[in-house]
C-alpha atoms as a PDB file:
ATOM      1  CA  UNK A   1     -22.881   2.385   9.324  1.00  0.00           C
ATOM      2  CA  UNK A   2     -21.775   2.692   5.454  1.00  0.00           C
ATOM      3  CA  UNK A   3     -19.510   0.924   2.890  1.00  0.00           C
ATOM      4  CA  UNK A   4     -16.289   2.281   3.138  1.00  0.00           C
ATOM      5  CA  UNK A   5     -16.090   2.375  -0.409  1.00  0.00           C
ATOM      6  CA  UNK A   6     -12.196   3.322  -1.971  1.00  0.00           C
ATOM      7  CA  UNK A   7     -10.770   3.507  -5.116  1.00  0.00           C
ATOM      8  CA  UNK A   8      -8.713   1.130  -6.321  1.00  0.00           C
ATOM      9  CA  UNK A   9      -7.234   0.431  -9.704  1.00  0.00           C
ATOM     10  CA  UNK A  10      -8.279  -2.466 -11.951  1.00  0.00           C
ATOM     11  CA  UNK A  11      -7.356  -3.646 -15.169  1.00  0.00           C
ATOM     12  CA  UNK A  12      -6.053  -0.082 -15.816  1.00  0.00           C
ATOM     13  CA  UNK A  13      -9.414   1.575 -14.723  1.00  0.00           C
ATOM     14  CA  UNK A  14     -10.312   2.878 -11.588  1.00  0.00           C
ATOM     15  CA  UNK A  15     -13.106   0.890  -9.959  1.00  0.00           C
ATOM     16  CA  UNK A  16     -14.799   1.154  -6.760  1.00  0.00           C
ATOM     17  CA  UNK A  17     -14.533  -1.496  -4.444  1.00  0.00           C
ATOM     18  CA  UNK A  18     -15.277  -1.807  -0.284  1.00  0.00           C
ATOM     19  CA  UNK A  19     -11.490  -1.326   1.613  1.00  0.00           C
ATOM     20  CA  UNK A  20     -10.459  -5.115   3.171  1.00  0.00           C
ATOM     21  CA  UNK A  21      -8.878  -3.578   6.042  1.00  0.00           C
ATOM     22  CA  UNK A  22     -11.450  -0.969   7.099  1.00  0.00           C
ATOM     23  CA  UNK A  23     -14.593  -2.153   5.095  1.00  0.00           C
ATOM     24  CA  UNK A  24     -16.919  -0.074   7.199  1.00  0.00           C
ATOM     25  CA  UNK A  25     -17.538   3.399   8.721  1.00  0.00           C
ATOM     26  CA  UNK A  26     -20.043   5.542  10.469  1.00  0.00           C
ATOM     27  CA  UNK A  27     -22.576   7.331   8.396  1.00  0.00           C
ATOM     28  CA  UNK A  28     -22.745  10.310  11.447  1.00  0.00           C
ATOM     29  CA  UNK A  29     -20.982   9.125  14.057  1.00  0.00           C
ATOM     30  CA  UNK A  30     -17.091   8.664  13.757  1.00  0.00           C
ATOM     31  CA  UNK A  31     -15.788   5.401  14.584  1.00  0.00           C
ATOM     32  CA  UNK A  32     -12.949   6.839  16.063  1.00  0.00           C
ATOM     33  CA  UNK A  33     -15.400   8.504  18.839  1.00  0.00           C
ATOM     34  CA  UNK A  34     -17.254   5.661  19.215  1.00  0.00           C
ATOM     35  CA  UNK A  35     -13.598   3.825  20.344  1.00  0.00           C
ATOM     36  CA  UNK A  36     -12.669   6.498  22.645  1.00  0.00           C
ATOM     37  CA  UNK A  37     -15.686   6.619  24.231  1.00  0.00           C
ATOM     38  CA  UNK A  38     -17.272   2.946  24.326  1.00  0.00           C
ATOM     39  CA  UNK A  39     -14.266   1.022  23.569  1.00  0.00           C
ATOM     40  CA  UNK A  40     -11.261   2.903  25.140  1.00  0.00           C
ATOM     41  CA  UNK A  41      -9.508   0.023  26.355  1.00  0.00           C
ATOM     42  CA  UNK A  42      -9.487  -1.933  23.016  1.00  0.00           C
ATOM     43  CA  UNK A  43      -8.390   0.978  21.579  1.00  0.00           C
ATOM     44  CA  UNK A  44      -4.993   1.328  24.873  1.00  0.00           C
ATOM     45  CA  UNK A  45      -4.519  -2.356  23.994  1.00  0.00           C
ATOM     46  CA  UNK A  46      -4.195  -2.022  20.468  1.00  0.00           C
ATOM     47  CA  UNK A  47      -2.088   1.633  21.147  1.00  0.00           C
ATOM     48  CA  UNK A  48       0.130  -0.436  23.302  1.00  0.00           C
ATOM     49  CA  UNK A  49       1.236  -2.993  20.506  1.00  0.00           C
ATOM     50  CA  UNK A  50       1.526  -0.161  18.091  1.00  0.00           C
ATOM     51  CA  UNK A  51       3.837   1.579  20.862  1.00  0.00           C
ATOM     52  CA  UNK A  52       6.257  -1.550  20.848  1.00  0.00           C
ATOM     53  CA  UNK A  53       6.297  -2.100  16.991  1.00  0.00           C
ATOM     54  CA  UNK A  54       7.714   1.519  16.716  1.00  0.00           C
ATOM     55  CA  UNK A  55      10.315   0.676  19.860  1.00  0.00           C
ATOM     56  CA  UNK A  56      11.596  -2.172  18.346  1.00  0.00           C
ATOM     57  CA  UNK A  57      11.825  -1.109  14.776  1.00  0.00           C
ATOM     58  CA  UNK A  58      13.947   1.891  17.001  1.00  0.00           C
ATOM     59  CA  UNK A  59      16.198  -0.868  18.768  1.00  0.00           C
ATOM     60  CA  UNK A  60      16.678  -3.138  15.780  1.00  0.00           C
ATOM     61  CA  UNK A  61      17.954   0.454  13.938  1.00  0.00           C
ATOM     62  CA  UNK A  62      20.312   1.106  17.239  1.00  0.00           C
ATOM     63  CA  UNK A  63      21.542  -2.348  16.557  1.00  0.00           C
ATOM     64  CA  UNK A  64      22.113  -2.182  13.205  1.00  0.00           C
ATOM     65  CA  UNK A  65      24.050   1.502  13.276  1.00  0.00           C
ATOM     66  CA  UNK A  66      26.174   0.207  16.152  1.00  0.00           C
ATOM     67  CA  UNK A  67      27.511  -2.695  14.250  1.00  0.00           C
ATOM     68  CA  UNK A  68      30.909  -2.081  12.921  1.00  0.00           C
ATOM     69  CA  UNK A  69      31.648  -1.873   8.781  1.00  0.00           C
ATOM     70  CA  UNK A  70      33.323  -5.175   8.533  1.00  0.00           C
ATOM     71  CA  UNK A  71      30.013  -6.771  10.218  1.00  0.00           C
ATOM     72  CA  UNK A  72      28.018  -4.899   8.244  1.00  0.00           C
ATOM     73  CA  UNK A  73      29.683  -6.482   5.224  1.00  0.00           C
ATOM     74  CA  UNK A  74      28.649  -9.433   6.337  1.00  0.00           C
ATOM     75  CA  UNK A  75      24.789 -11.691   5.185  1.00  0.00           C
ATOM     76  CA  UNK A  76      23.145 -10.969   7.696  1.00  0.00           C
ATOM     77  CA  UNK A  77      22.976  -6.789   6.733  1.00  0.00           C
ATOM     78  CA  UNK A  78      21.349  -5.947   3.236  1.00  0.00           C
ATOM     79  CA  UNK A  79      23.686  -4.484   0.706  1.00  0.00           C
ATOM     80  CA  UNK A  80      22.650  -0.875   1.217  1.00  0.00           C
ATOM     81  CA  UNK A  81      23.392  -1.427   5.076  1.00  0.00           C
ATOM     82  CA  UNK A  82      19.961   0.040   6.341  1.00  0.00           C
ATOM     83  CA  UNK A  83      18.101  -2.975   7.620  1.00  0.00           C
ATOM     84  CA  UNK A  84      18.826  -6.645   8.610  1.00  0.00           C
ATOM     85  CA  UNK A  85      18.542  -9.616   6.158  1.00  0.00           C
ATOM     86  CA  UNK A  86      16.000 -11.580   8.484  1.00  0.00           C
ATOM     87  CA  UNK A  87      16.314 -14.896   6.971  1.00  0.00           C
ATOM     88  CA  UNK A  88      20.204 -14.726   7.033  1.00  0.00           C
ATOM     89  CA  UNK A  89      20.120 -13.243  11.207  1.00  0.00           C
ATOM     90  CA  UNK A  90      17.786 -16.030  11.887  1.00  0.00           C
ATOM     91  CA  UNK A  91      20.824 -18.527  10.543  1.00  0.00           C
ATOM     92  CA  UNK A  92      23.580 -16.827  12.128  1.00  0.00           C
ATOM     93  CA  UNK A  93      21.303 -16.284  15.557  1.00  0.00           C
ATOM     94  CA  UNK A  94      20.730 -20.191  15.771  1.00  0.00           C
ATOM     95  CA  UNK A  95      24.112 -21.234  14.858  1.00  0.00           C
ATOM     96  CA  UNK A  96      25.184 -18.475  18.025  1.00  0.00           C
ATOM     97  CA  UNK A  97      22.772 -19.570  20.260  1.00  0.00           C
ATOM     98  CA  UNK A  98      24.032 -23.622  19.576  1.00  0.00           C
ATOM     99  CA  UNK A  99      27.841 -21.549  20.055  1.00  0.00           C
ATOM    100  CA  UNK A 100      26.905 -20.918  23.422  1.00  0.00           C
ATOM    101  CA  UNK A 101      24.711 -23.849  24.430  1.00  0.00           C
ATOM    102  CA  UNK A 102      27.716 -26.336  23.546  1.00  0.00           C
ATOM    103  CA  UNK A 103      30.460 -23.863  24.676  1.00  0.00           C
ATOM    104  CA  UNK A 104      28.703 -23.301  28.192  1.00  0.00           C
ATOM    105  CA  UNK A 105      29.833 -19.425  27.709  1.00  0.00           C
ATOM    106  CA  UNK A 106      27.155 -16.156  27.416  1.00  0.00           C
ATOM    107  CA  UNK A 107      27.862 -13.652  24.626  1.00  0.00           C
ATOM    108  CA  UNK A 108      27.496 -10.037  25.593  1.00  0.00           C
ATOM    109  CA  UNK A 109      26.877  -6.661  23.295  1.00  0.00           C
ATOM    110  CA  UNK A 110      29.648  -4.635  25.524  1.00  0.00           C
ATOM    111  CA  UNK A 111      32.372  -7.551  24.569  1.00  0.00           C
ATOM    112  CA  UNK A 112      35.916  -6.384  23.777  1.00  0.00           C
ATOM    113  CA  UNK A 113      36.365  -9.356  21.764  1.00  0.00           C
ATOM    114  CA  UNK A 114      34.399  -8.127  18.443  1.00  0.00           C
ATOM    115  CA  UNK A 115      33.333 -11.046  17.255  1.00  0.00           C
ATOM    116  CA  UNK A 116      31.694 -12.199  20.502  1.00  0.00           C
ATOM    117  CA  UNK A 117      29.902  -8.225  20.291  1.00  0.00           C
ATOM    118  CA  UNK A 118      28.835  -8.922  16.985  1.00  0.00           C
ATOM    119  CA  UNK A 119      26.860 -12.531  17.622  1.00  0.00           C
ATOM    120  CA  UNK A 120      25.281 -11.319  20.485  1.00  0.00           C
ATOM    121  CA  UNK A 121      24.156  -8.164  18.900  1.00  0.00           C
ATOM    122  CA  UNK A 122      22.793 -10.667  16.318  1.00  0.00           C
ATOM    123  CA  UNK A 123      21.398 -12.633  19.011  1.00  0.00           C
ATOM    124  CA  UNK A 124      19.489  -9.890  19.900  1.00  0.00           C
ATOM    125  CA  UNK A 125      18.006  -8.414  16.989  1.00  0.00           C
ATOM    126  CA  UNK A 126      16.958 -12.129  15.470  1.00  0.00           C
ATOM    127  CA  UNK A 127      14.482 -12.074  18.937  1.00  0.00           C
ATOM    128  CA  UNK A 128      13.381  -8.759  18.601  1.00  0.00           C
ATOM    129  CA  UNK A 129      13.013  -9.302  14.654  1.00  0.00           C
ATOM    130  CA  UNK A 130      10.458 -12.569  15.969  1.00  0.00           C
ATOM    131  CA  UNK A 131       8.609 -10.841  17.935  1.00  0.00           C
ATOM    132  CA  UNK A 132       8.007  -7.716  15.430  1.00  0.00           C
ATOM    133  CA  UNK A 133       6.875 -10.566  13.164  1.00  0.00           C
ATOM    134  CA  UNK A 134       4.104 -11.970  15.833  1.00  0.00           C
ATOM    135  CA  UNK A 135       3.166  -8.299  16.880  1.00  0.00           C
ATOM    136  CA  UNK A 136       2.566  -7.570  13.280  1.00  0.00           C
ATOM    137  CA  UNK A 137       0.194 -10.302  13.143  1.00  0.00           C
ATOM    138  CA  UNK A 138      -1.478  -9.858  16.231  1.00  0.00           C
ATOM    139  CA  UNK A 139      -1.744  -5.882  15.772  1.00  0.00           C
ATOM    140  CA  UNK A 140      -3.228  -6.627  12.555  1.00  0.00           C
ATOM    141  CA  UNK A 141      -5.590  -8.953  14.130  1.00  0.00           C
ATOM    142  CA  UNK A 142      -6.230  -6.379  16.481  1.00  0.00           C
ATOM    143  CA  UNK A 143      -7.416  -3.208  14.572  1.00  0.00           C
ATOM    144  CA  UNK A 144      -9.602  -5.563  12.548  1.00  0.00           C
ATOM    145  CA  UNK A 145     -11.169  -7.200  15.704  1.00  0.00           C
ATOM    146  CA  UNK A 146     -11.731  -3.545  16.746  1.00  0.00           C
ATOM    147  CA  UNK A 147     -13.292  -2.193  13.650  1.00  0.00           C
ATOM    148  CA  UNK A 148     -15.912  -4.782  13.735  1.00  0.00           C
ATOM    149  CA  UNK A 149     -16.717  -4.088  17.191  1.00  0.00           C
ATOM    150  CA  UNK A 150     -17.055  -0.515  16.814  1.00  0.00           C
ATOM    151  CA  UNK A 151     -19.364  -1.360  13.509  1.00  0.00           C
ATOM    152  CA  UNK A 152     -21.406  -3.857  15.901  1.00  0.00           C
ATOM    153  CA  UNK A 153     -21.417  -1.315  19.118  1.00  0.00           C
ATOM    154  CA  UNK A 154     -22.581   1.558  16.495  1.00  0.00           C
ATOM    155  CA  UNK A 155     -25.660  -0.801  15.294  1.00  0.00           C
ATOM    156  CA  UNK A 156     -26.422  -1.192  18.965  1.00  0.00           C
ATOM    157  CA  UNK A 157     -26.115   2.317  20.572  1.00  0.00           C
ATOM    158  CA  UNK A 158     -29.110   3.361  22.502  1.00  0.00           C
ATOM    159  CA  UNK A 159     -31.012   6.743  21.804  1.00  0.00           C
ATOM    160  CA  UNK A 160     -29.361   8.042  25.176  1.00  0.00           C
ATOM    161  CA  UNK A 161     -25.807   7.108  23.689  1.00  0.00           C
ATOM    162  CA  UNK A 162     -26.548   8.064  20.315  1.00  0.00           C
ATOM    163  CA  UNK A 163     -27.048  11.865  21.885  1.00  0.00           C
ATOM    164  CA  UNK A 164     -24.366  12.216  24.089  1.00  0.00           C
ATOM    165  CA  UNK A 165     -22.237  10.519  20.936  1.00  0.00           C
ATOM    166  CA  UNK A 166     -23.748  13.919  19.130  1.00  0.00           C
ATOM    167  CA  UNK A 167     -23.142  16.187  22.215  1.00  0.00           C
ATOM    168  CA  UNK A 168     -19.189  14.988  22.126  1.00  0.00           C
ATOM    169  CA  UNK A 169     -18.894  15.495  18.485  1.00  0.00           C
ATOM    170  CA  UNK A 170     -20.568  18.914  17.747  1.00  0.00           C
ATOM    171  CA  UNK A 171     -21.697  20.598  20.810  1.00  0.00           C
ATOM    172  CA  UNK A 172     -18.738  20.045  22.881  1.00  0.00           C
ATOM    173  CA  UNK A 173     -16.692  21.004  20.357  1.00  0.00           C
ATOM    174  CA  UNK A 174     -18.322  24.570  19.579  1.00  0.00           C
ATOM    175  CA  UNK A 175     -18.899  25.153  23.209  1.00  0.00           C
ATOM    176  CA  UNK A 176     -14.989  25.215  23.678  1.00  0.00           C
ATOM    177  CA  UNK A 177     -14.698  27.225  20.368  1.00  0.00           C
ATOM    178  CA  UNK A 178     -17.625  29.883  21.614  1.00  0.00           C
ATOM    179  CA  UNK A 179     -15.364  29.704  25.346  1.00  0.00           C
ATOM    180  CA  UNK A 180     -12.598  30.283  23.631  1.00  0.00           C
ATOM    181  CA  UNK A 181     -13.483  33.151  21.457  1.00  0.00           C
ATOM    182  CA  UNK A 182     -13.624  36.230  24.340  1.00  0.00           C
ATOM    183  CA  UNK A 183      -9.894  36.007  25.150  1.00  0.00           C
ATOM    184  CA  UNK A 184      -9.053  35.301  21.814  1.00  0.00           C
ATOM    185  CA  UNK A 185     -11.113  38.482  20.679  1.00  0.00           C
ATOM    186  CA  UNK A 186      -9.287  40.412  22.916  1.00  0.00           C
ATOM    187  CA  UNK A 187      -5.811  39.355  22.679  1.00  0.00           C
ATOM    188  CA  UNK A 188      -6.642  40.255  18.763  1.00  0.00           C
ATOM    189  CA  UNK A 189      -7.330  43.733  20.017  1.00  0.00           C
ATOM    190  CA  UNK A 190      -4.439  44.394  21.854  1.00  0.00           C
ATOM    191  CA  UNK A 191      -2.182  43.723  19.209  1.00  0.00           C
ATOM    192  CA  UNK A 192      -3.541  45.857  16.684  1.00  0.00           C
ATOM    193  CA  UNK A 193      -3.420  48.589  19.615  1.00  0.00           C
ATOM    194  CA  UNK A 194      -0.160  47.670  20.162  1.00  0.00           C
ATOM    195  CA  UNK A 195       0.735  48.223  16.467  1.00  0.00           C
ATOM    196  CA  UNK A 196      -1.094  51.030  16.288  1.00  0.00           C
ATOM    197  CA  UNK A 197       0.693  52.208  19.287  1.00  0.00           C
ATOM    198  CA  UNK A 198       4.479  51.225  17.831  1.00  0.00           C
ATOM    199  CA  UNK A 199       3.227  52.865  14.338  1.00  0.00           C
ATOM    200  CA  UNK A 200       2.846  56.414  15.686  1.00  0.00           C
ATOM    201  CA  UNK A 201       5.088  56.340  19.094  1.00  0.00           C
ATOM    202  CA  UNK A 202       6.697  59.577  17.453  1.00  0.00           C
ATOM    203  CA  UNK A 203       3.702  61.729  17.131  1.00  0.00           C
ATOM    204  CA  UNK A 204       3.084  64.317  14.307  1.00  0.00           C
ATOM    205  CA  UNK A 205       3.730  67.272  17.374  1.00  0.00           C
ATOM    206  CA  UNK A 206       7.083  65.694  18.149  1.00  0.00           C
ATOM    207  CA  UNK A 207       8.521  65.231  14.370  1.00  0.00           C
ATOM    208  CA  UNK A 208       7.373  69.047  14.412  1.00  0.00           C
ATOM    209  CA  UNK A 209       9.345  70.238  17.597  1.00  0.00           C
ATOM    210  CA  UNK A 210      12.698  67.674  16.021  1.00  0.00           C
ATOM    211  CA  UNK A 211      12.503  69.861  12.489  1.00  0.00           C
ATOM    212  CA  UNK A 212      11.753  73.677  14.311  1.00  0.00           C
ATOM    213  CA  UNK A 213      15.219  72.449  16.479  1.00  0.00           C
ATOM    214  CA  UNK A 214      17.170  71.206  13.689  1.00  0.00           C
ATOM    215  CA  UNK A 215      16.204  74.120  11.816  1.00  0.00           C
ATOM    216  CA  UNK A 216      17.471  76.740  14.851  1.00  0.00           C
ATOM    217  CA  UNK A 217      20.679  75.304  14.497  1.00  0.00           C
ATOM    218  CA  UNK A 218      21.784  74.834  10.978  1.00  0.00           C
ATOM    219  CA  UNK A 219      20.662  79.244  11.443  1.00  0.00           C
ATOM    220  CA  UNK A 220      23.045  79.647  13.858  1.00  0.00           C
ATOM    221  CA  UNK A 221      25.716  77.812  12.295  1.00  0.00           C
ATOM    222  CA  UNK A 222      25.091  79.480   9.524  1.00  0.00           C
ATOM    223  CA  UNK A 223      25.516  82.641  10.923  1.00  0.00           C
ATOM    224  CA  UNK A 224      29.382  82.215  11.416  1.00  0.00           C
ATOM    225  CA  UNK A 225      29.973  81.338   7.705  1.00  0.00           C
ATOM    226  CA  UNK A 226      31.473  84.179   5.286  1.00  0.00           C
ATOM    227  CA  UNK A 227      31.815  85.054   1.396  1.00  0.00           C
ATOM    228  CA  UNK A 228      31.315  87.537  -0.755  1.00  0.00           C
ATOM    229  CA  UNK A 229      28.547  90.287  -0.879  1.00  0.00           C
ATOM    230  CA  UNK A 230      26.360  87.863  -2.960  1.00  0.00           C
ATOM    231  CA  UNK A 231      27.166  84.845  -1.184  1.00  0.00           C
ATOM    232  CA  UNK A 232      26.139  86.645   2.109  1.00  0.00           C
ATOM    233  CA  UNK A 233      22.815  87.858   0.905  1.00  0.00           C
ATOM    234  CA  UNK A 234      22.114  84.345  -0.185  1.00  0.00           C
ATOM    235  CA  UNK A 235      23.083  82.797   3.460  1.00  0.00           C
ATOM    236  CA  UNK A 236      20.854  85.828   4.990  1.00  0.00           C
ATOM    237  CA  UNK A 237      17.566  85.113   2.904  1.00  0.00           C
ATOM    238  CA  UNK A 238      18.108  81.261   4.080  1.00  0.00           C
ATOM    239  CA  UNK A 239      18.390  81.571   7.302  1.00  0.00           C
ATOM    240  CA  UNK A 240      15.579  83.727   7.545  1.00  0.00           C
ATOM    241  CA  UNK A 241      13.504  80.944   6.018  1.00  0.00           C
ATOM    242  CA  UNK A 242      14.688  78.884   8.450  1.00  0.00           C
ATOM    243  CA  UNK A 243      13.886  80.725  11.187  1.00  0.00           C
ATOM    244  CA  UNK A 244      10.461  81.521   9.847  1.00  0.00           C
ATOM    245  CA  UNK A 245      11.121  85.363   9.534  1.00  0.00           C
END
């Protein structure tokens, strides 16, 4: 295991300095093999919080693009209308939330009254904007829990997993490559003798027979054309080139 050493600027200059979020990696062996293969479900776990992050970043956009323009105007939506003010959702969301509590009534999203839509919706988005804010944290945590375990299973890898770490990342690799290669050879060959085939499908023999045909018959139409005695001898010494003669 090495330094992952990155560059980084300071004081104008660029300076080399170890990376804080992924200060280490493998000197031959990958860490990201060493996860799959030792460490597969740290590496699900952590997959599955990265999964939600993206699905509610998705839902707070469906949220946002389903509001209407007037509640868009509103504090709670930045002024370019692309994402939520959280501070000012996390007002309106307890203020909605003490609504209901003291009205003893449920807001819903599919509302007909508007404004009932609209603090629902807001409802809504200031939960899923909490939890984004946890899962943030916690995927963070994550990744650098699993780093340093990867680092620490590397350092203790026996000579037995050490090679079959190897065998996964070269020989395996080239095996399926070398396995791969017959039928990729020969698909390669039959589609240069397919062009090959499309290039000539009028053979030389052919374009021969087309010309001697075309030839015959611009004769024979030719024979039915008049003129004058000069005009005649001139259509009689073509046509005998044409027919060869």
């Amino acid at each position: 295991v090495d330094p992952n050493i990155v560059i980084k600027k300071a004081n104008g200059k660029d300076t080399e300095v170890q990376d804080k979020a992924t200060p280490w990696k493998g000197h031959i062996l990958p860490f990201g093999l060493v996860q799959k293969t030792h460490l597969s479900d740290d590496l699900a776990a952590l997959a599955k919080q990265e999964n939600r992050l993206a699905e509610i970043s998705s839902t707070l956009e469906e949220i946002l693009e389903s509001l209407s323009e007037e509640d868009k105007e509103l504090a709670t939506v930045k002024e370019s209308k692309d994402a939520f003010v959280n501070a000012e959702v996390a007002k309106a969301a307890k203020a909605f939330l003490k609504e209901q509590k003291d009205g003893n009534v449920k807001f819903t999203e599919d509302s007909l009254v508007l404004e009932e839509s609209y603090k629902a919706k807001i409802i809504r988005a200031n939960k899923l904007i909490n939890e984004e804010k946890a899962l943030k944290k916690a995927v963070k945590e994550a990744a650098t829990k699993l780093h340093l375990k990867t680092k620490t299973t590397i350092e203790g890898l026996s000579d037995e997993q050490v090679n079959n770490l190897l065998h996964l990342k070269w020989i395996e690799p080239l095996s399926s490559e070398l396995a791969a290669m017959p039928s990729s050879l020969i698909v390669q060959l039959t589609n240069k003798v397919q062009a090959l085939a499309d290039k000539y499908a009028v053979t030389y023999s052919q374009v021969a027979s087309d010309i001697k045909t075309t030839e015959d018959e611009l004769a024979e139409m030719m024979d039915g054309l008049t003129g004058n005695e000069f005009d005649m001898q001139g259509l009689a010494e073509l046509t005998s080139l044409l027919k060869g003669e």
